[in-house]
Protein backbone atom coordinates (compact mmCIF):
# COMPACT_ATOMS: atom_id res chain seq x y z
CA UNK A 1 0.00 0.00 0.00
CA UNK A 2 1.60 3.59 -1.12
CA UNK A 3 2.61 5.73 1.10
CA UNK A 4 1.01 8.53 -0.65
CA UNK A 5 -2.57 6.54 -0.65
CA UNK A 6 -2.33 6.37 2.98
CA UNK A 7 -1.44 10.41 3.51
CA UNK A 8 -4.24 11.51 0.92
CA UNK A 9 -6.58 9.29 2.75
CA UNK A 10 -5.73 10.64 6.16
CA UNK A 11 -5.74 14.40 4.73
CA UNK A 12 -9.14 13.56 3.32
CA UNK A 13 -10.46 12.25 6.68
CA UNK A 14 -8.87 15.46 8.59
CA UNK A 15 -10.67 17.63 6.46
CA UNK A 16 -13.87 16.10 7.18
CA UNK A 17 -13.29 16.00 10.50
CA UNK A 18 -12.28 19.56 11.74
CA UNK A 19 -15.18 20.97 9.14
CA UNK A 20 -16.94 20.56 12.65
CA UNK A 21 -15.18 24.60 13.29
CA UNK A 22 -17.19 25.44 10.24
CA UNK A 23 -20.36 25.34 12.04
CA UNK A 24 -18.79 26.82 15.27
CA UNK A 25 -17.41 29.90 13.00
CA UNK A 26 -20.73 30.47 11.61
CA UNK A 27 -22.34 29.85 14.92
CA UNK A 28 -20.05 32.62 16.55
CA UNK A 29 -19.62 34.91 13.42
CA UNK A 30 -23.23 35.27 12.30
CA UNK A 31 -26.27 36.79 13.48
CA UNK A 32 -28.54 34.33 12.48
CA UNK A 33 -28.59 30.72 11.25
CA UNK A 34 -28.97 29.85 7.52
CA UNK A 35 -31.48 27.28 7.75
CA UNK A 36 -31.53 27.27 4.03
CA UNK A 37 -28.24 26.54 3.31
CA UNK A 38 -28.16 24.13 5.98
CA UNK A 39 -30.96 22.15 5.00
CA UNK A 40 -30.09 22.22 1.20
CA UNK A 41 -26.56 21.14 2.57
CA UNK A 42 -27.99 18.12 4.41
CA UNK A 43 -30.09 16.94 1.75
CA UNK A 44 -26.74 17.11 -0.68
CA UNK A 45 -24.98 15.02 1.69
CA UNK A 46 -27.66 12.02 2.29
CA UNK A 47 -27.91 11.96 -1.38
CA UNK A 48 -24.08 11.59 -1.75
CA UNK A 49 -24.26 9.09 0.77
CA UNK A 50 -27.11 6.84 0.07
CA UNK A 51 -26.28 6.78 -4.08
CA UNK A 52 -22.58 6.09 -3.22
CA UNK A 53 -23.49 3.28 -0.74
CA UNK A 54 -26.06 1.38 -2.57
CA UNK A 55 -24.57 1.80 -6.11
CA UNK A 56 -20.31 1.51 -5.73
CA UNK A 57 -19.51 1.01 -2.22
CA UNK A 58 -21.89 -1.90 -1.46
CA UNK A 59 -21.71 -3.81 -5.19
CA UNK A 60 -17.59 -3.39 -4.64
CA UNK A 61 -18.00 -5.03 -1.07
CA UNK A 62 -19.92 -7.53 -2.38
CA UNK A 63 -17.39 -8.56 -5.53
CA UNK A 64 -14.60 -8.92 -3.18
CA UNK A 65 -16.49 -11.09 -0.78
CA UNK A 66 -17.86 -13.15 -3.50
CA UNK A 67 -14.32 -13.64 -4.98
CA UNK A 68 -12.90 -14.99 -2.12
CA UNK A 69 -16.55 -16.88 -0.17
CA UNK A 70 -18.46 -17.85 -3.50
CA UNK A 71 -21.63 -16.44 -4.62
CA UNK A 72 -24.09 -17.78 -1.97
CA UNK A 73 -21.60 -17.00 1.09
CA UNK A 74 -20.26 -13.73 -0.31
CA UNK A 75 -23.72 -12.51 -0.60
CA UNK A 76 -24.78 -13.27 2.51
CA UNK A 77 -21.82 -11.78 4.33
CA UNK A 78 -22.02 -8.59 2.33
CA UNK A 79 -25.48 -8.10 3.65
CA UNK A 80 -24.79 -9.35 7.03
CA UNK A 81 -21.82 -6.63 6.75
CA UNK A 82 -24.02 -3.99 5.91
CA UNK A 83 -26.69 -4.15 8.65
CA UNK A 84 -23.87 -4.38 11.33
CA UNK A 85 -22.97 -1.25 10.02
CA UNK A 86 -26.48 0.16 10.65
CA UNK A 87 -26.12 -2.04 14.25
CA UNK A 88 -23.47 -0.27 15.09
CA UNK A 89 -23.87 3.22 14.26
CA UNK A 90 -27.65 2.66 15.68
CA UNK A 91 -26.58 1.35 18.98
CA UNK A 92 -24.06 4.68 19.18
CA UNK A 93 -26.69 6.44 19.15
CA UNK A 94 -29.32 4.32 21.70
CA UNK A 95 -26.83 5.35 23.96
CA UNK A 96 -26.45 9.05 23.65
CA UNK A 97 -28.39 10.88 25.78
CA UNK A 98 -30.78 13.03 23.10
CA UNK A 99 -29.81 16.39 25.14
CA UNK A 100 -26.20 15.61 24.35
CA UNK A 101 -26.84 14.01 20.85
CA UNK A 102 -24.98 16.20 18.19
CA UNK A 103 -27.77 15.55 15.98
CA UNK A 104 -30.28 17.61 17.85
CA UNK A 105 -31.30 20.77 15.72
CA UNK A 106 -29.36 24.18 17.69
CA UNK A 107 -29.56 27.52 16.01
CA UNK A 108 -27.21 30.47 16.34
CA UNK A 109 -30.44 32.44 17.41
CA UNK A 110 -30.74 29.83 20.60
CA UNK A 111 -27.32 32.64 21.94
CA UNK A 112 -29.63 35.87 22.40
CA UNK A 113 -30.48 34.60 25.95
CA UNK A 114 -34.10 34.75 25.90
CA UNK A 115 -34.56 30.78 26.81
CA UNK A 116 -33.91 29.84 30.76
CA UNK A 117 -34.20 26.24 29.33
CA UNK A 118 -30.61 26.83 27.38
CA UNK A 119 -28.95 28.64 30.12
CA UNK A 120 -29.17 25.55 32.84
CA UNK A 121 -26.26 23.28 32.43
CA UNK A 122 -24.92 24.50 28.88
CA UNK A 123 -21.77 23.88 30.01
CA UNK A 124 -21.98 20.83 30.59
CA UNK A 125 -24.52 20.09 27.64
CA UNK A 126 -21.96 21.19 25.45
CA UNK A 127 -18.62 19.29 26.80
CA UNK A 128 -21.14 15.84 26.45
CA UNK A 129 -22.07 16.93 23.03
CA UNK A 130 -18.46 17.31 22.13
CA UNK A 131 -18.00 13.82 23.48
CA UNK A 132 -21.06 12.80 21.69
CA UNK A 133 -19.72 13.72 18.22
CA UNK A 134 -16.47 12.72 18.98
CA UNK A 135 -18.04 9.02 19.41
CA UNK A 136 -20.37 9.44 16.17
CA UNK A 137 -17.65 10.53 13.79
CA UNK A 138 -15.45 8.05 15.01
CA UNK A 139 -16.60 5.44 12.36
CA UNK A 140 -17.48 8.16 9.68
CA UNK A 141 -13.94 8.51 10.10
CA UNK A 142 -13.20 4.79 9.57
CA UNK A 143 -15.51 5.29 6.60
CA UNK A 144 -14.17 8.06 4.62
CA UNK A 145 -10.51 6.49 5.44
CA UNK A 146 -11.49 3.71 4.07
CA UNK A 147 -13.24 5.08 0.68
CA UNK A 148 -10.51 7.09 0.12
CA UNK A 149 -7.89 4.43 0.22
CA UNK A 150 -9.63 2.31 -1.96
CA UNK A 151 -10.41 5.02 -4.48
CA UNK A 152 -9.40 8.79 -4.13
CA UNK A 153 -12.01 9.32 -6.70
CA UNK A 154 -14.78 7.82 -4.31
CA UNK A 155 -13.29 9.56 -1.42
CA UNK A 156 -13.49 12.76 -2.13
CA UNK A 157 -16.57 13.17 -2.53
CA UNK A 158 -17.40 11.41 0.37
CA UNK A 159 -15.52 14.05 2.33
CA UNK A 160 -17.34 16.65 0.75
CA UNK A 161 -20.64 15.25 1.91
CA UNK A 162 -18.69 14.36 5.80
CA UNK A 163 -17.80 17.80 6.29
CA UNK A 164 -21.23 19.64 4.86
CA UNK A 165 -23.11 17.20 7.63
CA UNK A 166 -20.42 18.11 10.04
CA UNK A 167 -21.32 22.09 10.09
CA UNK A 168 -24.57 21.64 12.15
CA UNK A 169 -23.14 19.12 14.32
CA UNK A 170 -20.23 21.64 15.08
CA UNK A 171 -23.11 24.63 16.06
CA UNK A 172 -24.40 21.77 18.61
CA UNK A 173 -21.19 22.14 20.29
CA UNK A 174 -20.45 25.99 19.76
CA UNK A 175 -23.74 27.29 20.52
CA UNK A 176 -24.14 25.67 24.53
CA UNK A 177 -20.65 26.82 25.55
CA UNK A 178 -20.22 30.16 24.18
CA UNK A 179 -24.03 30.45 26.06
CA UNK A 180 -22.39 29.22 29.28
CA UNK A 181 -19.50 31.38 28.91
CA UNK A 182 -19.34 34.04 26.80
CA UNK A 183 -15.95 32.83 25.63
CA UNK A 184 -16.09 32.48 21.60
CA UNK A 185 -12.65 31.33 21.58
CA UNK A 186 -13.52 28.66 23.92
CA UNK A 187 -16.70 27.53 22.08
CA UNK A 188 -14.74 27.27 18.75
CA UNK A 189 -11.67 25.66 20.20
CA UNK A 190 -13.57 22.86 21.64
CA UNK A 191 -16.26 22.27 18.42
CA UNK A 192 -13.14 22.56 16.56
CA UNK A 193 -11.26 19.62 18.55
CA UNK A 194 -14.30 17.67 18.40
CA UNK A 195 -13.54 16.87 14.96
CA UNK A 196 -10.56 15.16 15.63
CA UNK A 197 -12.26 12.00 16.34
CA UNK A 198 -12.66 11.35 12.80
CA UNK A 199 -9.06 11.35 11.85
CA UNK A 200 -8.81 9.23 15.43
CA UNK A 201 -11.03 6.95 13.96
CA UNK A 202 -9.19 6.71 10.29
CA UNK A 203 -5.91 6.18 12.24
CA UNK A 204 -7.20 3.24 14.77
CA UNK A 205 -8.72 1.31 12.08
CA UNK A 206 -5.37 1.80 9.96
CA UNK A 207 -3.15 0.45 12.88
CA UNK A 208 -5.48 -2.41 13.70
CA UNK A 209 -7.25 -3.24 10.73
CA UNK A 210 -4.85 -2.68 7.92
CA UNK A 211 -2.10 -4.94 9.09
CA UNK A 212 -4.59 -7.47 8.20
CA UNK A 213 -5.85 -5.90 5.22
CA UNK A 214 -7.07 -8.51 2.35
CA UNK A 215 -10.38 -8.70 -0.15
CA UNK A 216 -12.52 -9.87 2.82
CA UNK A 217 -11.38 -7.30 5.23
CA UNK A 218 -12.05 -4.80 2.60
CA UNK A 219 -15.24 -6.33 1.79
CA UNK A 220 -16.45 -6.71 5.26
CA UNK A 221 -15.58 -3.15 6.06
CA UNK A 222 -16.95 -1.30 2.84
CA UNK A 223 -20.30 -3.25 3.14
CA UNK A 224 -20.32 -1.87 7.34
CA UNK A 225 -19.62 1.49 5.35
CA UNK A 226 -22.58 1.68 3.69
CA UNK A 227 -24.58 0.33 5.99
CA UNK A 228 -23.09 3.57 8.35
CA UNK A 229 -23.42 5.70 5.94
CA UNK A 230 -27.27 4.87 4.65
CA UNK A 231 -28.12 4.77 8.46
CA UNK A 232 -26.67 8.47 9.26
CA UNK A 233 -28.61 9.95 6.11
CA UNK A 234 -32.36 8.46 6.97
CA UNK A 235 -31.88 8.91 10.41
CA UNK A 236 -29.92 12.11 10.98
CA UNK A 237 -29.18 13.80 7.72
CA UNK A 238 -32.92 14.00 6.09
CA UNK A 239 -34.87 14.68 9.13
CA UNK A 240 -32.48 17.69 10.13
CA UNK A 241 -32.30 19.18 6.57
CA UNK A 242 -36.56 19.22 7.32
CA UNK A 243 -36.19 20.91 10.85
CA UNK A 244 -34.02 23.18 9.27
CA UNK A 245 -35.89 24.46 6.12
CA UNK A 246 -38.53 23.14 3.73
CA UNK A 247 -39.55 19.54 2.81
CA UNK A 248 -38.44 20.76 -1.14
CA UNK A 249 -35.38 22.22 -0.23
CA UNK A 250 -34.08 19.18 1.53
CA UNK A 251 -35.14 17.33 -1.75
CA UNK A 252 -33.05 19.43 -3.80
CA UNK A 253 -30.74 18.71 -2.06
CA UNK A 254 -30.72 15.25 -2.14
CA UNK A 255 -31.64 15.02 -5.56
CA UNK A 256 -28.88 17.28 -6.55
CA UNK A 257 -26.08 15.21 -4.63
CA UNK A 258 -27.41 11.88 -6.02
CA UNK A 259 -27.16 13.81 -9.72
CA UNK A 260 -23.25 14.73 -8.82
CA UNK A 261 -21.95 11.50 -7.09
CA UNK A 262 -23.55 9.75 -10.35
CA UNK A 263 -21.64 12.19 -12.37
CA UNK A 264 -18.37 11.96 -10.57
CA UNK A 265 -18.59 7.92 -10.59
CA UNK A 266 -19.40 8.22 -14.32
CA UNK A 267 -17.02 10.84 -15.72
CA UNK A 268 -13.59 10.19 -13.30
């Protein structure tokens, strides 16, 4: 394996990750939240992420398994691969607390101190959101690693759609801390370091996983991949991009990052 693979990979993941300061410097910066761009944003990257799964990162899963099991056992494990991926992304989040779940919809407006319901225990809201992102990126970090080794073609896109879902989840974190403390530097240093989990993530699965890297470790992994990555967009992705703006916008969105991934697969 190149050198060179492995650093573009890891680049690829870092950028996805520490997008996360994104949403904190728009949290901090701005006046008022862009629900539109947000929830266009979202859509884009459930469509990049459920087109990419179902048509290149699942069928590739699948060949390799099949050319090292056989048709009947390679199927099988391929789809056995892909709903521990939904498992285990699923029980992540049966365990995170919804006050402290990353995914729940915060708003730059939630800062003009109007609510007494935000300004009990922000602090401490927002350290155990930070904690909660770090643990749900850490296999969208293993994912986009992963994509991006295989393919920098497949990757980067992938990263793009990563680090657009990563915005809101980085004004989760911003939003209850600079609220507790008035400290913007704060606020943005920890959504910012919250991030890192993903490249955490890319780097544990290279040291532990790699070593032992062959079709049906590949296989078994990409097919967990898109069973992560088809579980974050119906359960997170969509129904935020809804909360945050229209039903159509989120649609265009969707539409539109299905339309590009299909592009990208076709034309690179």
């Amino acid at each position: 394996m190149e050198t060179s693979s492995v650093l573009l990979a890891f680049a690829l993941t870092l950028i996805a990750g520490l997008s996360t300061g994104i949403g904190s410097a728009l949290s901090l910066l701005t006046k008022r939240t862009n629900t539109k761009f947000l929830s266009i944003s979202l859509g884009f990257s459930a469509g990049v992420m459920i087109y990419v799964s179902f048509v290149e990162i699942f069928v590739q899963a699948k060949d390799s398994l099949v050319s090292e099991l056989g048709e009947t056992v390679g199927s099988w494990v391929t789809v056995g691969g892909f709903f521990f991926g939904m498992l285990l992304i699923g029980l992540i989040d049966k365990f995170v607390p919804s006050a402290e779940n990353p995914h729940e919809i915060h708003t730059v407006e939630e800062m003009d101190g109007t609510s007494e319901h935000h300004k009990k225990n922000l602090m401490r809201m927002g350290i155990l959101t930070a904690l909660a992102l770090g643990i749900h990126n850490f296999p969208e970090g293993l994912a986009t690693f992963t994509s991006a080794l295989k393919d920098p073609s497949l990757g980067i896109p992938i990263t793009v759609a990563i680090a657009l879902h990563n915005i809101p989840e980085g004004i989760a974190v911003a939003v209850p801390i600079f609220y507790a403390t008035g400290d913007r530097k704060k606020a943005f240093r920890l959504s910012f370091l919250s991030g890192l989990s993903e490249p955490i993530g890319a780097l544990i699965g290279y040291i532990f996983l790699f070593r032992f890297f062959n079709d049906i470790m590949f296989g078994l992994i990409f097919a967990a991949v898109a069973g992560i990555m088809v579980y974050i967009s119906l359960d997170e992705l969509l129904p935020s991009a809804r909360e945050f703006g229209e039903h159509h916008q989120s649609m265009l969105g969707l539409v539109a990052g299905m339309v590009l991934m299909a592009l990208s697969l076709l034309l690179l």
